[in-house]
Protein backbone atom coordinates (compact mmCIF):
# COMPACT_ATOMS: atom_id res chain seq x y z
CA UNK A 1 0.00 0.00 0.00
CA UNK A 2 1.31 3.53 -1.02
CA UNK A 3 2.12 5.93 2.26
CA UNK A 4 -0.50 7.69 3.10
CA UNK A 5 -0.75 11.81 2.73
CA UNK A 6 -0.22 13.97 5.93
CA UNK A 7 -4.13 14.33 7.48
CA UNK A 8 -4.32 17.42 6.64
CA UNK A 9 -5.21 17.14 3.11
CA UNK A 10 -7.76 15.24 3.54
CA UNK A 11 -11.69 16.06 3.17
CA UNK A 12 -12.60 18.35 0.58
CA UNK A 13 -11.13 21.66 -1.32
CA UNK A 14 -11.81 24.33 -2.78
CA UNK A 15 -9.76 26.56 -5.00
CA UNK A 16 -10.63 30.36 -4.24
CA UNK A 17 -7.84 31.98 -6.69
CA UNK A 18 -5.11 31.06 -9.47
CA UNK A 19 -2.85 32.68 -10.23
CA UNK A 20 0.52 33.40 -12.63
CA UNK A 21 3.72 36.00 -12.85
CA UNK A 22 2.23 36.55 -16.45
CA UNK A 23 -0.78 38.36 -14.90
CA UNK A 24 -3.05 35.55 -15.44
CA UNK A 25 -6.23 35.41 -13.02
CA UNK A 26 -8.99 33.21 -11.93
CA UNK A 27 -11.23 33.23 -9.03
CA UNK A 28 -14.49 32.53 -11.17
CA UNK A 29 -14.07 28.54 -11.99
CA UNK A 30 -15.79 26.33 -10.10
CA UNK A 31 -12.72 23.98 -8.68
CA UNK A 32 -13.29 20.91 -6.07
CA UNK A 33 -10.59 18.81 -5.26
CA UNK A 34 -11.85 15.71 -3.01
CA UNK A 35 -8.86 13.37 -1.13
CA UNK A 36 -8.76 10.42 0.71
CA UNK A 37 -5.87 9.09 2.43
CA UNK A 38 -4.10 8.39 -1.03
CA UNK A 39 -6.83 8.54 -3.69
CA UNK A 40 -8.27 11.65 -5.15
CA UNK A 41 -10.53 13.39 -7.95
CA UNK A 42 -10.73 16.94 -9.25
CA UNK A 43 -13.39 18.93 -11.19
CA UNK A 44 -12.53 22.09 -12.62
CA UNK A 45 -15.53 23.84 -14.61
CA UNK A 46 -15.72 27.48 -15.96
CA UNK A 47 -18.80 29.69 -14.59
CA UNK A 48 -19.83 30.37 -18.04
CA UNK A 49 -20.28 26.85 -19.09
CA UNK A 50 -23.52 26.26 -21.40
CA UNK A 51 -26.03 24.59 -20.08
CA UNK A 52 -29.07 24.13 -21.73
CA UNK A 53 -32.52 23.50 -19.28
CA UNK A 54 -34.62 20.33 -20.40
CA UNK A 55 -31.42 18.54 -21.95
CA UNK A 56 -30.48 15.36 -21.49
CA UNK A 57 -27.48 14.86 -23.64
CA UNK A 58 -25.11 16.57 -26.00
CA UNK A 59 -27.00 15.72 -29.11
CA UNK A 60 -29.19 18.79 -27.61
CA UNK A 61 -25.89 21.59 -27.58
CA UNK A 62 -24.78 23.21 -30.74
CA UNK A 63 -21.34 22.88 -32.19
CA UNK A 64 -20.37 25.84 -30.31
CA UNK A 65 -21.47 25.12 -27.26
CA UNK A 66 -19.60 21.55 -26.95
CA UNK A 67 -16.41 23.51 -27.66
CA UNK A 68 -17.39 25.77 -24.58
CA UNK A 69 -18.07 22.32 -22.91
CA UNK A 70 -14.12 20.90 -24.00
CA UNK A 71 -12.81 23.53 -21.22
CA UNK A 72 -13.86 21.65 -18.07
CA UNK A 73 -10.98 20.38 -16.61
CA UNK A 74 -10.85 16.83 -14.39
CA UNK A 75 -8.77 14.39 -13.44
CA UNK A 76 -7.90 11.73 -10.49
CA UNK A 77 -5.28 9.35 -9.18
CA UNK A 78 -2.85 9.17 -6.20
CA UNK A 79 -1.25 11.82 -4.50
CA UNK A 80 1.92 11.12 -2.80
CA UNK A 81 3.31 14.20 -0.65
CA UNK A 82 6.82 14.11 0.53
CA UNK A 83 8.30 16.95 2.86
CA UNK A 84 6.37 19.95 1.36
CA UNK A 85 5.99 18.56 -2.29
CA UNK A 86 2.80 17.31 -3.75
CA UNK A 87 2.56 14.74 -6.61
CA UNK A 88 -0.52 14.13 -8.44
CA UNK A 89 -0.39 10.92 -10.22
CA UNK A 90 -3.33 11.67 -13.45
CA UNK A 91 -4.22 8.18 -13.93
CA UNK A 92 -7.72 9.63 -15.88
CA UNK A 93 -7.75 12.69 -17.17
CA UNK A 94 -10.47 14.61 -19.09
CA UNK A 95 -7.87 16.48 -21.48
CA UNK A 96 -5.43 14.97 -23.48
CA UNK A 97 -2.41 13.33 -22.50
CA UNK A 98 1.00 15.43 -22.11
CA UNK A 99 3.98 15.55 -21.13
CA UNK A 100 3.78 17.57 -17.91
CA UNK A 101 3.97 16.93 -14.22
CA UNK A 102 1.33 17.75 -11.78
CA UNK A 103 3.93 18.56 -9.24
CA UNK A 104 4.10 21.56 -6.21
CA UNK A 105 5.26 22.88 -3.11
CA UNK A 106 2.33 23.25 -0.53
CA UNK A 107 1.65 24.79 2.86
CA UNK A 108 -1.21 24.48 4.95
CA UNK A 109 -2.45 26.84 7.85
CA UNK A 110 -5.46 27.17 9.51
CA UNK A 111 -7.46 25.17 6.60
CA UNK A 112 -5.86 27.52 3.72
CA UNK A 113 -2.93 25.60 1.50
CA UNK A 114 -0.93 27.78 -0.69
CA UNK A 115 0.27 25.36 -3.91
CA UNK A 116 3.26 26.30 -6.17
CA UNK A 117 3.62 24.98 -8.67
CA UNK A 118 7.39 23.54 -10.01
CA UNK A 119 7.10 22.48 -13.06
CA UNK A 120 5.50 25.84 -14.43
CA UNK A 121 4.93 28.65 -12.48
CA UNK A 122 1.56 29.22 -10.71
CA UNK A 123 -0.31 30.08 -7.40
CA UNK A 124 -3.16 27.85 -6.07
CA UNK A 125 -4.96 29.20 -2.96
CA UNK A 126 -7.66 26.37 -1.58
CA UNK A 127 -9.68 26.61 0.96
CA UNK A 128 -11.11 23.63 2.82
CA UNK A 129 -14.86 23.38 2.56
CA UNK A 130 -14.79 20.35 5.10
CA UNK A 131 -12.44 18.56 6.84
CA UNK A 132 -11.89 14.65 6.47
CA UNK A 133 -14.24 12.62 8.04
CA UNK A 134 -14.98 8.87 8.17
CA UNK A 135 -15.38 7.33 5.91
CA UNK A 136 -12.29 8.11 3.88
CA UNK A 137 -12.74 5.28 0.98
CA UNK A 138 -11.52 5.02 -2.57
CA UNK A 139 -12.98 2.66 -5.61
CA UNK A 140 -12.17 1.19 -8.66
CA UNK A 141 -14.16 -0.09 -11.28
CA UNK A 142 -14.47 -3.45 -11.35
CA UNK A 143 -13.75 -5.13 -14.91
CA UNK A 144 -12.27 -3.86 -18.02
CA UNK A 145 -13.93 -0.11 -17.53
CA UNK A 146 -11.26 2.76 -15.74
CA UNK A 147 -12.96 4.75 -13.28
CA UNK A 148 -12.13 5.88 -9.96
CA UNK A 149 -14.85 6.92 -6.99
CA UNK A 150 -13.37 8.95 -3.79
CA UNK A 151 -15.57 9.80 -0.90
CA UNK A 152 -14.88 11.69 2.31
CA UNK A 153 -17.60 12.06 4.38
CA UNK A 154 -20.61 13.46 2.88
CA UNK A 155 -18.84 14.10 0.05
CA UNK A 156 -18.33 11.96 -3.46
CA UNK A 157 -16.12 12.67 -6.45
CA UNK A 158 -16.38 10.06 -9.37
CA UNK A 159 -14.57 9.96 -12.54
CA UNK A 160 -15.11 7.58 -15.43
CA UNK A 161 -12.96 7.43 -18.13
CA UNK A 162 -14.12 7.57 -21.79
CA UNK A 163 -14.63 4.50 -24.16
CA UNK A 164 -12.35 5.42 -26.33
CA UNK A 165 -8.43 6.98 -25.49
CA UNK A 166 -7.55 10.51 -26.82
CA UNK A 167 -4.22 11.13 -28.96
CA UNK A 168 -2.26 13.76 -27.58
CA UNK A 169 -3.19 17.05 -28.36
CA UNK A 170 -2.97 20.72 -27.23
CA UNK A 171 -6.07 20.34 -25.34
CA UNK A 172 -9.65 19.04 -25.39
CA UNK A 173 -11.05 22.07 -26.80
CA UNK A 174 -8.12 21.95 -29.93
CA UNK A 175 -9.25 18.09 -30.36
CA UNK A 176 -13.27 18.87 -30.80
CA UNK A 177 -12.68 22.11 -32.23
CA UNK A 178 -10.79 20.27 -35.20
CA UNK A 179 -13.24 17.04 -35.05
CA UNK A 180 -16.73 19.52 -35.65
CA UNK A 181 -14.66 21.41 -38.54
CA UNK A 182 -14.35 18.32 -39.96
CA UNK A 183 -17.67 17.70 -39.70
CA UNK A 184 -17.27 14.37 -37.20
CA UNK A 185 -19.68 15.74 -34.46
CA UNK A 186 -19.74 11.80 -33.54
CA UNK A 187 -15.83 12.37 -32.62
CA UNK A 188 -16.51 15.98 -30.42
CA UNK A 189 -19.32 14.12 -28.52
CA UNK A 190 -16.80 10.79 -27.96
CA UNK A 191 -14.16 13.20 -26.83
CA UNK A 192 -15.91 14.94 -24.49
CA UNK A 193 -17.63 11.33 -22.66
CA UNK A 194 -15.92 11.18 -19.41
CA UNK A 195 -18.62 11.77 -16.78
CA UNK A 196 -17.03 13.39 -13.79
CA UNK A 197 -19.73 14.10 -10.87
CA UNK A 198 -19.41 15.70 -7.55
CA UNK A 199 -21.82 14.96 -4.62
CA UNK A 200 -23.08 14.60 -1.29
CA UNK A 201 -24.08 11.03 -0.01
CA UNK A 202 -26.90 10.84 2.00
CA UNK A 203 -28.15 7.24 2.69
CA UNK A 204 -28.20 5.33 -0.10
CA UNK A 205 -28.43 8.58 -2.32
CA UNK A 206 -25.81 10.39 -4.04
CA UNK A 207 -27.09 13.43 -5.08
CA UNK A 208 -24.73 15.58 -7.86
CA UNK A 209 -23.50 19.26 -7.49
CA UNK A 210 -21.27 19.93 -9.95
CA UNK A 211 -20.64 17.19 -13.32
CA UNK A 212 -18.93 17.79 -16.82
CA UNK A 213 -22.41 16.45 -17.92
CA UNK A 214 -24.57 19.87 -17.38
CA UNK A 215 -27.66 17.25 -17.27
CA UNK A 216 -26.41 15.42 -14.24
CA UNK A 217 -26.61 18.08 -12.09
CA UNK A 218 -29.57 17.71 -9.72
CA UNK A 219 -29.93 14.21 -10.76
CA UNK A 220 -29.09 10.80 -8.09
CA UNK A 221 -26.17 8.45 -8.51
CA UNK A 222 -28.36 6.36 -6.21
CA UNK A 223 -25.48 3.99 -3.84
CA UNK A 224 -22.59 2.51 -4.45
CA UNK A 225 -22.84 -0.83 -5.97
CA UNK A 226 -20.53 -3.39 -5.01
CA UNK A 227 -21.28 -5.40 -8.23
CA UNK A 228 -19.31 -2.09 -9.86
CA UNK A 229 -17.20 -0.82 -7.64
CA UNK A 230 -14.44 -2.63 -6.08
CA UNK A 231 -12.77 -0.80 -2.94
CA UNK A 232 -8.97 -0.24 -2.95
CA UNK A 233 -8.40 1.84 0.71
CA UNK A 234 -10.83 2.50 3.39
CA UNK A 235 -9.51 4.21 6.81
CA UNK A 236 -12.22 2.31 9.33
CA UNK A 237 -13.22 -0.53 9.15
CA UNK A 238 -17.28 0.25 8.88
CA UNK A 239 -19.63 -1.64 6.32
CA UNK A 240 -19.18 -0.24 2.64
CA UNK A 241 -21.06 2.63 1.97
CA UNK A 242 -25.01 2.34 1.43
């Protein structure tokens, strides 16, 4: 089993400001970063993101709305922290696969951690919106399917990855930009399938907040099935979640 991150990062985060030395700001995206006691998931999604009242798919957005759509950010894996250096291992990832490392210094006080980053420059500010509590669990998918499902209290973050791998590209919104030009809509909507949802549980309901599927939000996850979801770390030793 991988070591465990210092308690303190555990529970649930959320990013008030980014910022760079090039004068780049952002305080306005909606950005929830869930972690267990290895095992995490983060949603990033613009405030201006389309979302159209009465749809249930994105066969009902326009071209240029699923390009809007291509800039939610998301991705989830295992965080390893040594001395005052986070890793975040991207083992899904909504946008395409690069070359860089999800790598920074952090420092926490009074439930406000200050991320910068090392591998390009960049300011994080999170706040945390609730500390860990039990249970801290993390699931896989069970069979052939990647996803991964963290939960921390009353709160759920679950990522599953698309049927189909993306090529390495500039970025999602490059990849369905070019697809719709060349008039494969098929290819923009197959891009952009990789549900990510964040929750509360409550019972045997999980309620989502905040999805890269507009039409989720609002809607029930319902429980975690066992038949789907295999658990890989749990910090008590309490009955799977219901």
């Amino acid at each position: 089993m991988s070591a465990h991150v210092p308690p303190e990062l555990t529970g649930l985060w959320r990013r008030e400001v980014i910022t760079t030395p090039a004068g780049y700001r952002d305080e306005t995206t909606r950005v929830l970063w869930l972690q267990t006691r290895s095992w995490y998931a983060d949603i990033r999604v613009k405030a201006d993101r389309p979302r159209r009242e009465g749809a249930t798919g994105f066969a009902d957005y326009t071209d240029a709305e699923l390009i809007d759509m291509a800039a939610v950010q998301g991705f989830a894996g295992e965080l390893t922290a040594t001395g005052n250096v986070c890793l975040w291992r991207r083992d899904l990832d909504y946008q395409p696969p690069n070359d860089s490392v999800d790598e920074a210094t952090f420092a926490v006080k009074d439930g406000v951690m200050i991320e910068d980053g090392i591998h390009s420059e960049y300011q994080e500010i999170w706040r945390q919106e609730a500390p860990a509590a039990a249970p801290l669990e993390a699931y896989r998918l069970a069979g052939e399917a990647k996803g991964l499902l963290v939960i921390a209290g009353e709160h759920f973050l679950e990522i599953r990855d698309r049927a189909t791998s993306l090529a390495p590209a500039q970025s999602l919104t490059v990849h369905v930009t070019e697809a719709l030009a060349a008039g494969n809509r098929d290819a923009a909507i197959a891009a952009l399938s990789m549900p990510i949802c964040y929750g509360k549980v409550a019972g045997g309901s999980r309620r989502v907040t905040l999805s890269s599927y507009p039409w989720l939000e609002g809607t029930d996850l319902r429980a975690v099935d066992p038949a789907e979801w295999t658990l890989i770390d749990r910090d008590t030793p309490a009955a799977a979640l219901s």
